[in-house]
Protein backbone atom coordinates (compact mmCIF):
# COMPACT_ATOMS: atom_id res chain seq x y z
CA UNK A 1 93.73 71.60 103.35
CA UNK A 2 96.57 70.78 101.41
CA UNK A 3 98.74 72.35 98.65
CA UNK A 4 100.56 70.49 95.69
CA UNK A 5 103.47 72.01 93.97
CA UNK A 6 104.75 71.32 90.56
CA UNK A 7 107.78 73.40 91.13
CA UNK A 8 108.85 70.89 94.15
CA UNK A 9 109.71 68.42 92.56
CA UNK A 10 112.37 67.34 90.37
CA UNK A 11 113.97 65.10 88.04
CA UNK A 12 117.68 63.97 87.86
CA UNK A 13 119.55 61.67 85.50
CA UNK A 14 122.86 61.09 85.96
CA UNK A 15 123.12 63.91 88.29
CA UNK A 16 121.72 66.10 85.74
CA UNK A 17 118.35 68.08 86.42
CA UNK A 18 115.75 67.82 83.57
CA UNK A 19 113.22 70.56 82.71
CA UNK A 20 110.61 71.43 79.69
CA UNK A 21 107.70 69.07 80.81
CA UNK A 22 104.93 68.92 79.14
CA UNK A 23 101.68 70.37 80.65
CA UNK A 24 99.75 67.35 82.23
CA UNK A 25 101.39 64.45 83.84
CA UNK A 26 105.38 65.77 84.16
CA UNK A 27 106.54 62.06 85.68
CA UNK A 28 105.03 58.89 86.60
CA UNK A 29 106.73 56.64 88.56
CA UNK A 30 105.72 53.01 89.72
CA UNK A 31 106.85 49.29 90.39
CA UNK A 32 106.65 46.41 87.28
CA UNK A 33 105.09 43.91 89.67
CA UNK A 34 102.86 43.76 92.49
CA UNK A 35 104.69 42.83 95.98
CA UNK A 36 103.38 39.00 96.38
CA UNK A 37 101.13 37.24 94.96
CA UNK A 38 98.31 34.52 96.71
CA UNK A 39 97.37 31.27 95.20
CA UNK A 40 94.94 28.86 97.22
CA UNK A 41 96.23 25.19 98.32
CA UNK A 42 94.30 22.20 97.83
CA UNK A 43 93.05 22.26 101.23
CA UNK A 44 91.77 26.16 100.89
CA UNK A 45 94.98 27.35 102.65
CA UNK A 46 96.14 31.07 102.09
CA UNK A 47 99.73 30.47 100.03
CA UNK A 48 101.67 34.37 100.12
CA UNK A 49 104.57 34.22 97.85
CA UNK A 50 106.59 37.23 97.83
CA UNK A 51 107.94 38.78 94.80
CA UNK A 52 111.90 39.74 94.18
CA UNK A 53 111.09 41.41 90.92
CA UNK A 54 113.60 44.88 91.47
CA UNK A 55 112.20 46.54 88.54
CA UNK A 56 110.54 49.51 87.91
CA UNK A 57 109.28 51.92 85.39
CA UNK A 58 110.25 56.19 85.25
CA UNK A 59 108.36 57.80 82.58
CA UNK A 60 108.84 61.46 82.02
CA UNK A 61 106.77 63.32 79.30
CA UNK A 62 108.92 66.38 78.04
CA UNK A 63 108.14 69.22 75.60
CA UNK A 64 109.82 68.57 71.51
CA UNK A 65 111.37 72.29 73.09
CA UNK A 66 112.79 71.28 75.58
CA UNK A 67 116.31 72.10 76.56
CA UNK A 68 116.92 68.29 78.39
CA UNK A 69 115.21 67.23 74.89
CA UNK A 70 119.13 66.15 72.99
CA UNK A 71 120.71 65.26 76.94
CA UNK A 72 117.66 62.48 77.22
CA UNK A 73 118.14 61.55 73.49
CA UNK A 74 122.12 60.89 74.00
CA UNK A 75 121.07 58.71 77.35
CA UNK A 76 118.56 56.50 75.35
CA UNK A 77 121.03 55.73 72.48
CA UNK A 78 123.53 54.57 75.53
CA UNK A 79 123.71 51.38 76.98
CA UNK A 80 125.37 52.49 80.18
CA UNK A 81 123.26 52.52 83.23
CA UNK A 82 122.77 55.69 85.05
CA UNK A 83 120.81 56.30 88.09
CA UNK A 84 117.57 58.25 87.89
CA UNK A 85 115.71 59.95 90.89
CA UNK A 86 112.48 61.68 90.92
CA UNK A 87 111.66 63.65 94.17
CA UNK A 88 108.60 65.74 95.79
CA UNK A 89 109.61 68.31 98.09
CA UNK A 90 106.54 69.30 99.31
CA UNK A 91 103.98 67.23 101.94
CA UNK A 92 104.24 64.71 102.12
CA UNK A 93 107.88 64.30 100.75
CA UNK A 94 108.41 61.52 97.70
CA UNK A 95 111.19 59.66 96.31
CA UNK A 96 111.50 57.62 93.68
CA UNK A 97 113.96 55.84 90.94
CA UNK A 98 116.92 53.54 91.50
CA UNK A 99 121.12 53.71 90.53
CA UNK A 100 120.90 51.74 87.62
CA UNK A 101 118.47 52.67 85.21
CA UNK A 102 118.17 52.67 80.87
CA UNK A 103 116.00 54.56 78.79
CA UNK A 104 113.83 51.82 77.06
CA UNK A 105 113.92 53.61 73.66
CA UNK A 106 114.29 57.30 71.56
CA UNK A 107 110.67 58.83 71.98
CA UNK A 108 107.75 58.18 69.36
CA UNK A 109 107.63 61.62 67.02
CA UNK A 110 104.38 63.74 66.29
CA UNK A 111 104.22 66.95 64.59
CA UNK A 112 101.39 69.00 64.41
CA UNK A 113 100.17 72.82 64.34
CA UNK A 114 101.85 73.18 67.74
CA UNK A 115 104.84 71.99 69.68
CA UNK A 116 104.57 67.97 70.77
CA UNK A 117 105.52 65.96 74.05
CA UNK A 118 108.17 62.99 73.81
CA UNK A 119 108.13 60.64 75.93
CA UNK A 120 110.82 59.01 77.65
CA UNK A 121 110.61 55.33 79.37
CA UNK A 122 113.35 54.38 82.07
CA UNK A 123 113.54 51.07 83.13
CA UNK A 124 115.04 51.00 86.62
CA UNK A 125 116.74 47.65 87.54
CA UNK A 126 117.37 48.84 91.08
CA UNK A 127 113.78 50.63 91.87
CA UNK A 128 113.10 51.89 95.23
CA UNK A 129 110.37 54.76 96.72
CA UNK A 130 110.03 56.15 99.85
C-alpha cells in the first residue's frame, strides 16, 4: 500500500522555503513541450524530431495569509532569475524546477467571505525533474 505526505515535500526559491498553501493542489510542476514530436514522410516513414525546448512551468497556489505571501510578491516584481526547486521526500522521491527561473506575473486578487489562494506562475528556463 502506499502513503503520500504533504508535509514531505517542499518548496524553495532562492534558497528560501515557502509555506501557507492553499488546501488542494499545493504545487504543480511540468514541462512546456512534449519531448519530440512525429510527422509522417511522403513515403509513410516514421520522422522523430526531438525537442530542445528547456522550459518549464512551477505553479504554486498559496493562501492571501500566507507568511511567503510579500517574499513571492517582491520575486515577481524582479527581473532577476532565481532558481526554484520543488521536492518530494517521500516514495518515491521527486524533484523538480531549474536555476533560472521568473515569476510570470503578481497573482490575480479575489476577496470573498473567507481568506483566498494566489497563485504564483514560475517560468523555469533551465527545467529539469528527476
Amino acid at each position: 500500500m502506499g502513503n503520500y505526505d504533504a508535509n514531505k515535500c517542499t518548496f524553495v526559491v532562492d534558497g528560501r522555503f515557502i509555506t501557507g498553501f492553499e488546501d488542494g493542489t499545493m504545487i504543480a510542476a511540468e514541462k512546456d513541450e512534449e519531448s519530440f514530436s512525429v510527422k509522417a514522410s511522403a513515403q509513410g516513414e516514421a520522422i522523430v524530431s526531438e525537442t530542445n525546448n528547456p522550459f518549464g512551468t512551477i505553479t504554486a497556489t498559496l493562501s492571501q495569509t500566507s507568511p511567503s505571501y510579500a517574499y513571492l510578491q517582491a520575486k515577481a516584481k524582479s527581473k532577476e532569475p532565481f532558481p526554484v526547486w520543488v521536492n518530494y521526500n517521500g516514495e518515491p522521491k521527486e524533484k523538480a524546477g531549474g536555476t533560472q527561473a521568473r515569476i510570470k506575473k503578481t497573482p490575480g486578487k479575489e476577496f470573498g467571505d473567507e481568506a483566498g489562494s494566489r497563485e504564483f506562475e514560475f517560468q523555469v528556463f533551465d527545467y529539469t525533474e528527476d
